[in-house]
C-alpha atoms as a PDB file:
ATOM      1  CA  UNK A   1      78.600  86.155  81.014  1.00  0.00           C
ATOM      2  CA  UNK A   2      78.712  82.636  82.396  1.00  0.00           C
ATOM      3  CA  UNK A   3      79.476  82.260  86.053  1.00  0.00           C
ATOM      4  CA  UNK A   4      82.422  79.974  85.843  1.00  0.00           C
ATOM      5  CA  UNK A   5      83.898  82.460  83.488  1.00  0.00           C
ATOM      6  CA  UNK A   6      83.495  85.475  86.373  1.00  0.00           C
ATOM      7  CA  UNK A   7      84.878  83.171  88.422  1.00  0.00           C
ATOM      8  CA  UNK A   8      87.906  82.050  86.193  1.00  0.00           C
ATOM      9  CA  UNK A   9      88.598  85.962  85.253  1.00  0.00           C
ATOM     10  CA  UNK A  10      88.329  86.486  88.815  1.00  0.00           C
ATOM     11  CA  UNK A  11      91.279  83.912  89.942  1.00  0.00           C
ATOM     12  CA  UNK A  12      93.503  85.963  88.086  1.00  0.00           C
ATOM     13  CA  UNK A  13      94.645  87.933  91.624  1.00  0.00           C
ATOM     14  CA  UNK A  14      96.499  84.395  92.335  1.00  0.00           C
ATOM     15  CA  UNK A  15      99.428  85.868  90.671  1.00  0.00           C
ATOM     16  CA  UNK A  16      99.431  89.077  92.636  1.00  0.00           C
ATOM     17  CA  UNK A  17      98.901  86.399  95.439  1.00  0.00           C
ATOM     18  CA  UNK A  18     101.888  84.067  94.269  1.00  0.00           C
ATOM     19  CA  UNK A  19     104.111  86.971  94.342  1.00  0.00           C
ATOM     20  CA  UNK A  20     103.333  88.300  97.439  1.00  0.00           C
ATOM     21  CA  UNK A  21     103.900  85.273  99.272  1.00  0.00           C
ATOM     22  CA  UNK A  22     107.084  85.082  97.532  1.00  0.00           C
ATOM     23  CA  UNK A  23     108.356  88.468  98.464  1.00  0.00           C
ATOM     24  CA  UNK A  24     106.696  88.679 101.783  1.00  0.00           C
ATOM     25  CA  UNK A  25     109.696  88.721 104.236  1.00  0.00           C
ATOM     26  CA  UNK A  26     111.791  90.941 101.479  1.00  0.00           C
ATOM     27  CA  UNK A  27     109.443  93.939 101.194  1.00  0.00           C
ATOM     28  CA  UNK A  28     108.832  97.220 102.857  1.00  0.00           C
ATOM     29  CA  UNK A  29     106.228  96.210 105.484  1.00  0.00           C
ATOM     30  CA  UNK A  30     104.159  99.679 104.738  1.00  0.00           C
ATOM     31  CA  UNK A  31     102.805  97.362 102.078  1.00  0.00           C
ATOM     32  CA  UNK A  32     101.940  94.765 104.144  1.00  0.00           C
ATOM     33  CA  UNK A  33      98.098  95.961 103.930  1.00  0.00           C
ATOM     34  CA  UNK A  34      98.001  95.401 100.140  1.00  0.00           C
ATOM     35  CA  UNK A  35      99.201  91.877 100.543  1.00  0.00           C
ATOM     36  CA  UNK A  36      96.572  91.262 102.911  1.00  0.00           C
ATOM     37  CA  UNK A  37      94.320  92.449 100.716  1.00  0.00           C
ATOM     38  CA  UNK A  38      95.237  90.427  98.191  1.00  0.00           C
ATOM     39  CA  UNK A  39      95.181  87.512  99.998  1.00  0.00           C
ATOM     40  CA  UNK A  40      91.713  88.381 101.499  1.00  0.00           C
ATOM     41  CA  UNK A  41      90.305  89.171  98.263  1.00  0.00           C
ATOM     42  CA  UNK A  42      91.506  85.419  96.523  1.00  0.00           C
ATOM     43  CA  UNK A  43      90.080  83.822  99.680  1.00  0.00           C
ATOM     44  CA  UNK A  44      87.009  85.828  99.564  1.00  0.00           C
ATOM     45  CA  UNK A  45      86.561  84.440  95.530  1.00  0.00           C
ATOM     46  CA  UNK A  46      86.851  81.203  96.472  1.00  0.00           C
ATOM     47  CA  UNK A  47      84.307  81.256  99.332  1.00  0.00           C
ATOM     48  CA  UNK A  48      82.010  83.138  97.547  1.00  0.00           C
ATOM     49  CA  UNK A  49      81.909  80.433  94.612  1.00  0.00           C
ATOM     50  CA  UNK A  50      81.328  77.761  96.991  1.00  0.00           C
ATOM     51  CA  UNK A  51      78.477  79.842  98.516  1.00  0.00           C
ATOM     52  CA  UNK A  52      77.107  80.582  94.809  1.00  0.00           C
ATOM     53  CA  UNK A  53      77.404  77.127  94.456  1.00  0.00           C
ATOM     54  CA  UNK A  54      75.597  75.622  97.045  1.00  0.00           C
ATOM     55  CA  UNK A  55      72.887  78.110  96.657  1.00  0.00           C
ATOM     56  CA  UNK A  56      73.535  79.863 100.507  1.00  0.00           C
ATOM     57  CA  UNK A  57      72.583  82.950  99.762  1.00  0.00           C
ATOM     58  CA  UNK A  58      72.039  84.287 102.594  1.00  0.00           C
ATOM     59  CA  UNK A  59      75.676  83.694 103.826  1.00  0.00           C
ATOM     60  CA  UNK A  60      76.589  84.930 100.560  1.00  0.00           C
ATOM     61  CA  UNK A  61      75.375  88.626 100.937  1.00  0.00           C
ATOM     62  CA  UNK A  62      76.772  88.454 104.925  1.00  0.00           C
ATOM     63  CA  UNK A  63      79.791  87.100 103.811  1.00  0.00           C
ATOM     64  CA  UNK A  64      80.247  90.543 101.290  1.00  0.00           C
ATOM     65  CA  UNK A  65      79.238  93.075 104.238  1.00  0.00           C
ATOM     66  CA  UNK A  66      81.997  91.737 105.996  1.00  0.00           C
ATOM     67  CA  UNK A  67      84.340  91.781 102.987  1.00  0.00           C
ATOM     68  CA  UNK A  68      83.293  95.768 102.285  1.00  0.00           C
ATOM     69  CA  UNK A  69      84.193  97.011 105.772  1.00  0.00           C
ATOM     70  CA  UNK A  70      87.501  95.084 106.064  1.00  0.00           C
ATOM     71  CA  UNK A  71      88.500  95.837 102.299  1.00  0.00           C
ATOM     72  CA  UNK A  72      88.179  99.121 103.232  1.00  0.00           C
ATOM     73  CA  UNK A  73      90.241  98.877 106.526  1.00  0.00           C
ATOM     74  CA  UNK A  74      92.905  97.769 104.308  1.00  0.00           C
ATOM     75  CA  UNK A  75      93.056  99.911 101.621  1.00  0.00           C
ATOM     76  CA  UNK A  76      92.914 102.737 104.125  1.00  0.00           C
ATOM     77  CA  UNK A  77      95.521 101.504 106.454  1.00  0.00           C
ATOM     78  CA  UNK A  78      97.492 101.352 103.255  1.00  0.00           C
ATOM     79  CA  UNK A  79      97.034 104.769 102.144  1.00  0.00           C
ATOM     80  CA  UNK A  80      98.138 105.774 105.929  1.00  0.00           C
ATOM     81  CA  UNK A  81     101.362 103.761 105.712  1.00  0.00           C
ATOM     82  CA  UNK A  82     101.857 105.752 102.757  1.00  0.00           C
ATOM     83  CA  UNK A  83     101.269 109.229 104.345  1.00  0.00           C
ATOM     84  CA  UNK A  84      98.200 110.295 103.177  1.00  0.00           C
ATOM     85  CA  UNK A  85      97.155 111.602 106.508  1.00  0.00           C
ATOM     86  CA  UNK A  86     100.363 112.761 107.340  1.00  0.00           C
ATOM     87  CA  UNK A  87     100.939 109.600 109.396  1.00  0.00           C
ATOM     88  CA  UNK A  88      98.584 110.605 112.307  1.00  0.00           C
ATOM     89  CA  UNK A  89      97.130 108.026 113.923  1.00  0.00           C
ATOM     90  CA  UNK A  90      94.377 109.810 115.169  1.00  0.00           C
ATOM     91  CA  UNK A  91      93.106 110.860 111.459  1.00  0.00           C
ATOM     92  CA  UNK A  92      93.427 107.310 110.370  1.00  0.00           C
ATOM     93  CA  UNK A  93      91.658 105.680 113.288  1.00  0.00           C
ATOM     94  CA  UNK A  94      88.932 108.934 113.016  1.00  0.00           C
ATOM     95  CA  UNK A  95      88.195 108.186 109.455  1.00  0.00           C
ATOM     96  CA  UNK A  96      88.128 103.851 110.229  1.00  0.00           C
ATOM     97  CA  UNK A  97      85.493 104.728 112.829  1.00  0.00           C
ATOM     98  CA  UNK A  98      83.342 106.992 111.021  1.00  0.00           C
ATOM     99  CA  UNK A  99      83.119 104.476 107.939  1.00  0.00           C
ATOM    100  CA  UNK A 100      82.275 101.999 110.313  1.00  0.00           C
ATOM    101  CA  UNK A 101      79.527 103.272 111.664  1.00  0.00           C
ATOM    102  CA  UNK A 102      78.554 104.026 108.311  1.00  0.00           C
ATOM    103  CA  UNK A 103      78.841 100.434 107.560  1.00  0.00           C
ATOM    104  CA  UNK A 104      77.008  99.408 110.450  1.00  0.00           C
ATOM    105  CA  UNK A 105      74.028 101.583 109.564  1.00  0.00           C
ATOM    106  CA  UNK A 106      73.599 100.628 106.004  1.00  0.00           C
ATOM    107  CA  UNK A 107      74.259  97.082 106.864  1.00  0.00           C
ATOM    108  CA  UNK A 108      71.781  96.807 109.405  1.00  0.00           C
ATOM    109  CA  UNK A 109      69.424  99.410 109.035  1.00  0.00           C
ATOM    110  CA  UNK A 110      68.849 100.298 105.373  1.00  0.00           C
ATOM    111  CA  UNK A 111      69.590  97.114 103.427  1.00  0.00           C
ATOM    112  CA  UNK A 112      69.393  94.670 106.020  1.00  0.00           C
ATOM    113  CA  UNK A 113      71.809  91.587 106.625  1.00  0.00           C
ATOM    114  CA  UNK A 114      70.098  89.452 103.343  1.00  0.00           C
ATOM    115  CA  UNK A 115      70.696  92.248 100.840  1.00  0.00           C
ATOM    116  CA  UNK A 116      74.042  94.444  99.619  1.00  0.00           C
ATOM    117  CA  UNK A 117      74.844  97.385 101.184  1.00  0.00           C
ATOM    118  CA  UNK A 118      74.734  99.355  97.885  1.00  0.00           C
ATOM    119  CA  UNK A 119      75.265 102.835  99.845  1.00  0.00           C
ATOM    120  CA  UNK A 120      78.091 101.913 101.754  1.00  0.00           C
ATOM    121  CA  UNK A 121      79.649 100.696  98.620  1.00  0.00           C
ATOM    122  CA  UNK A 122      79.086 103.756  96.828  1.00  0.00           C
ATOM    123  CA  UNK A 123      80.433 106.313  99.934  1.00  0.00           C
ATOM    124  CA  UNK A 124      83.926 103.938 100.601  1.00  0.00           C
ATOM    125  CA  UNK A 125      84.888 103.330  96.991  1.00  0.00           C
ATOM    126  CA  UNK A 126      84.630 107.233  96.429  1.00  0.00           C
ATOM    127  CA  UNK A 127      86.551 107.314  99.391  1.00  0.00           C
ATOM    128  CA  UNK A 128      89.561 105.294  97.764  1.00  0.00           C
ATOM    129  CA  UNK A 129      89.112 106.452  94.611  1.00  0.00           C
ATOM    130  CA  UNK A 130      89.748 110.259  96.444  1.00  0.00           C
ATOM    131  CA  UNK A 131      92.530 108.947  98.349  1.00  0.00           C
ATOM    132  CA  UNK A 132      94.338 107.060  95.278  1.00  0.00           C
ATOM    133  CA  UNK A 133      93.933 110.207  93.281  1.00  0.00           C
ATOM    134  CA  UNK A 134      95.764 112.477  95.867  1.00  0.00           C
ATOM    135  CA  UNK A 135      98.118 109.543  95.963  1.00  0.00           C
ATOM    136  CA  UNK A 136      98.403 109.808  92.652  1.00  0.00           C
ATOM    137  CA  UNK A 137      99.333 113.546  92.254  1.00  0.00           C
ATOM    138  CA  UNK A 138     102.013 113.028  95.119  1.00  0.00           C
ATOM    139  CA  UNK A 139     104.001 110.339  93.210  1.00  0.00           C
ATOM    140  CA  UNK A 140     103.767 112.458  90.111  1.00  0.00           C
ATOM    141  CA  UNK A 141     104.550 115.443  91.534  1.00  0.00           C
ATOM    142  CA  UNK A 142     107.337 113.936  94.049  1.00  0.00           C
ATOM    143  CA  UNK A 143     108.970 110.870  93.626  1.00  0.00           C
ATOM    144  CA  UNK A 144     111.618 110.616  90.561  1.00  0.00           C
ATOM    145  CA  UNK A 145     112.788 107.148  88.313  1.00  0.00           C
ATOM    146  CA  UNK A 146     110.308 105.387  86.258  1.00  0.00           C
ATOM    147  CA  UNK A 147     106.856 105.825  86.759  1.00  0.00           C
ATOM    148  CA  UNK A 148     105.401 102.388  85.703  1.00  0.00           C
ATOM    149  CA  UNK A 149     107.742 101.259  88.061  1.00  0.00           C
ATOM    150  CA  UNK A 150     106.613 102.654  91.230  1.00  0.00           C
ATOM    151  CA  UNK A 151     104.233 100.388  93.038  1.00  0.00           C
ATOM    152  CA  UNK A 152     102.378 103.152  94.581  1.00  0.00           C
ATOM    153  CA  UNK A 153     101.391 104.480  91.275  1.00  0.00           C
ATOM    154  CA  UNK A 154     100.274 101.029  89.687  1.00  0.00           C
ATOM    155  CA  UNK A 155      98.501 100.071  93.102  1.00  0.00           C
ATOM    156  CA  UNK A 156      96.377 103.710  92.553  1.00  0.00           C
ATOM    157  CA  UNK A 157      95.750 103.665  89.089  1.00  0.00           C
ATOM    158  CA  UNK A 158      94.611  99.953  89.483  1.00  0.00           C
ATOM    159  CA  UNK A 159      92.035 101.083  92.370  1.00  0.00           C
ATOM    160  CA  UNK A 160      90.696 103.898  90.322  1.00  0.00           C
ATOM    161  CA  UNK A 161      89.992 101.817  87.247  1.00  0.00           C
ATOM    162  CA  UNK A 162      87.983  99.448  89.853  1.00  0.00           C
ATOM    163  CA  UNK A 163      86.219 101.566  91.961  1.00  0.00           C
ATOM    164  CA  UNK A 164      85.292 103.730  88.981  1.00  0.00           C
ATOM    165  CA  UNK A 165      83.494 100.785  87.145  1.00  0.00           C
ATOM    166  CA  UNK A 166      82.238  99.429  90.729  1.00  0.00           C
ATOM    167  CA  UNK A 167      80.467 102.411  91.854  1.00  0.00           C
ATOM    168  CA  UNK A 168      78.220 102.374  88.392  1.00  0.00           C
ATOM    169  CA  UNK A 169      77.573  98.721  89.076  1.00  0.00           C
ATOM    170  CA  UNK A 170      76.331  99.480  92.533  1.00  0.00           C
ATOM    171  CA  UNK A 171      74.260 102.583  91.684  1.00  0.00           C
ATOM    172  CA  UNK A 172      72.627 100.998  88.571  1.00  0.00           C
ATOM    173  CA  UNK A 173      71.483  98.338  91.112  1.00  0.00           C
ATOM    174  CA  UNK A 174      69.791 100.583  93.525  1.00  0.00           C
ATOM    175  CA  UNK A 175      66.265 100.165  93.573  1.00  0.00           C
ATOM    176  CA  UNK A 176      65.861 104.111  93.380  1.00  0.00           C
ATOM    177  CA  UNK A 177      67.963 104.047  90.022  1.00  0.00           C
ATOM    178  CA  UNK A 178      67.069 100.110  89.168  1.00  0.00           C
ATOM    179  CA  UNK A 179      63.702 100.946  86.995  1.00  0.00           C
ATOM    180  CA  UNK A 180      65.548 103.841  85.313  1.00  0.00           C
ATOM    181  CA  UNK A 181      68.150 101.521  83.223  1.00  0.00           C
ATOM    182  CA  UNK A 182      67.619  98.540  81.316  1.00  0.00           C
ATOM    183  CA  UNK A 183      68.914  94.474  82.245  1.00  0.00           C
ATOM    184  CA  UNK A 184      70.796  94.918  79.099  1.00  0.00           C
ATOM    185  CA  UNK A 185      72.415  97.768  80.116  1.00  0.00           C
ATOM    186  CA  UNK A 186      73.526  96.626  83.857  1.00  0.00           C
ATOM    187  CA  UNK A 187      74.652  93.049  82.385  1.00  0.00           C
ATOM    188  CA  UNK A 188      76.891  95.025  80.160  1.00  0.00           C
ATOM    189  CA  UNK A 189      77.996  96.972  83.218  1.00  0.00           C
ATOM    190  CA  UNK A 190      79.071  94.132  85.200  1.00  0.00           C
ATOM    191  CA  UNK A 191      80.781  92.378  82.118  1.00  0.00           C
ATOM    192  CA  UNK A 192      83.008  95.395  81.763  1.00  0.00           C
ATOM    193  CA  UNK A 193      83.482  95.520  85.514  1.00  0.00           C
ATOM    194  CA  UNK A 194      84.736  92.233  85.651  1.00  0.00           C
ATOM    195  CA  UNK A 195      87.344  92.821  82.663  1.00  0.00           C
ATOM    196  CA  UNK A 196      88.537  95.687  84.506  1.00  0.00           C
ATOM    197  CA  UNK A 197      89.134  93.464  87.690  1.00  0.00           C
ATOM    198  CA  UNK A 198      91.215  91.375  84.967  1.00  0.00           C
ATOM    199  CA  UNK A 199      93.514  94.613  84.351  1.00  0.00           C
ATOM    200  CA  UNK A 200      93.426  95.319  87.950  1.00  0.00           C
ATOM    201  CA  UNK A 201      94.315  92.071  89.070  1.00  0.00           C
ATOM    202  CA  UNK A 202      97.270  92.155  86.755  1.00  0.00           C
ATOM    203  CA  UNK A 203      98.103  95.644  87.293  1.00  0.00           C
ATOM    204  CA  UNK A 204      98.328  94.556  91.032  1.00  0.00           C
ATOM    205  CA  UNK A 205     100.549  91.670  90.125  1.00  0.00           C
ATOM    206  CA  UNK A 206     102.939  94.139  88.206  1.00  0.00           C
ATOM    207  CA  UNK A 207     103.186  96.405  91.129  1.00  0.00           C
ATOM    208  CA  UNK A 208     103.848  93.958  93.724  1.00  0.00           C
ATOM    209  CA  UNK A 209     106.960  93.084  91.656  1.00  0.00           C
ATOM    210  CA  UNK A 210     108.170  96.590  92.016  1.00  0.00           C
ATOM    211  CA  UNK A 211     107.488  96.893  95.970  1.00  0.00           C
ATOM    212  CA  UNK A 212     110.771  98.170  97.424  1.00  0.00           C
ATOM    213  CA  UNK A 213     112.663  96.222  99.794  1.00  0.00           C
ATOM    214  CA  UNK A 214     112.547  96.923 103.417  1.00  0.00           C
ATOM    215  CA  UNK A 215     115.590  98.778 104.735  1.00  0.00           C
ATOM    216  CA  UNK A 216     118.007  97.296 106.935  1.00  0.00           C
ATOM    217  CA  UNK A 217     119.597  99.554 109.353  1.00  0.00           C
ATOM    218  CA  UNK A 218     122.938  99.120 110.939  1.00  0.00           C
ATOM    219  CA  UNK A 219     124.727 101.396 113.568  1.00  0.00           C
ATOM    220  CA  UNK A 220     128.873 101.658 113.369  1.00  0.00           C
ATOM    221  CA  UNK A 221     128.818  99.936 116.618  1.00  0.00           C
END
C-alpha cells in the first residue's frame, strides 16, 4: 500500500477529533484522556508525514518512542477515570511508573533511540488490550440501556481490534521473529492493520458521540 494512502486512511481520526472539540466543555471530564488522545494521535499523523517526507528519520523513530509512552499514559489514565483500579491513585501512578521504566529501558538500552521499541510495544498494548477486556466484562455485566451506545464499550472494543492487529505487526518485525515470516506476509500484516485503524478511528468517532454529559450539581440553597 502506497504511503499517501496510509496516510489518507490514517486522517480518518479527524472526525473523532472534530467531535471532540465540539463536545469538549459538554462532556464528563473522566473522558477527557481519550480526547487527548485523540488529539495527540491526529497531531502525531501529521508530524510523522512531514518527517516521512523529508526523509528525517531519525526524528521519526524518536518522535514514536515518545508517542508509545504518552499513548500509554493516556489510555491508562483513562481506564483509571473509569475505575479499573478501583480509583486508587497509588495503583495508577504504580503501574505509570513501572511501564516507564520499562519504556526507558527498551528505548535506550535494547533498541536504541534510531530504532522502534518493538518490546515495549508488545508489553503496553497487552497491557490495554487486558485492561479494555476487564472493561469490557464490567459494562456487560453492569451497566444497563443500549450497548452500542455506551462509549466505554465502543472505546474498548475499538482498542482491542487495534492492539490485537498491532502487537502481530510489532512481533513479525522483531529481528528474532523477522527471518521466520515472509515480506509478503508482514506487508499484508500492516495493510490489515491499517484498515483496522480505519474501523477504529470510526468506532472512536461513534463513541465520542455517545460520551455522557458532565453532571451539574446544585444544592437547595
Amino acid at each position: 500500500m502506497d504511503n499517501t494512502v496510509r496516510f489518507i486512511l490514517s486522517q480518518s481520526i479527524i472526525v473523532a477529533v472534530i467531535i471532540g472539540i465540539v463536545r469538549f466543555r459538554k462532556i464528563d471530564p473522566a473522558y477527557y484522556p481519550f480526547l487527548y488522545y485523540t488529539f495527540l494521535s491526529f497531531a502525531m499523523e501529521v508530524i510523522v508525514r512531514i518527517l516521512t517526507v523529508n526523509d528525517l528519520v531519525t526524528a521519526h523513530v524518536l518522535s514514536l518512542h515518545i508517542y508509545s509512552f504518552v499513548e500509554f499514559y493516556l489510555f491508562t489514565w483513562l481506564f483509571h477515570n473509569w475505575g479499573l483500579f478501583d480509583r486508587r491513585k497509588n495503583v495508577f501512578y504504580a503501574i505509570v511508573g513501572t511501564f516507564f521504566v520499562l519504556w526507558l529501558v527498551s528505548s535506550i538500552f535494547i533498541h536504541g533511540i534510531k530504532e522502534p521499541n518493538f518490546y515495549f510495544l508488545i508489553v503496553y498494548s497487552f497491557a490495554l488490550i487486558f485492561f479494555s477486556v476487564n472493561t469490557f466484562n464490567k459494562v456487560v455485566v453492569h451497566e444497563r440501556g443500549n450497548i452500542f451506545r455506551n462509549p466505554k464499550f465502543l472505546i474498548c472494543l475499538g482498542i482491542i481490534i487495534f492492539y490485537t492487529f498491532f502487537v502481530m505487526v510489532c512481533v513479525t518485525s522483531l529481528s528474532v521473529v523477522k527471518q521466520s515470516v515472509t515480506r509478503l506476509f508482514r506487508a499484508n500484516l500492516q495493510e490489515i492493520n491499517v484498515y483496522s485503524n480505519l474501523l477504529v478511528n470510526i468506532l472512536y468517532a461513534v463513541a465520542i458521540l455517545w460520551i455522557p454529559r458532565k453532571q451539574n450539581f446544585t444544592t437547595p440553597f
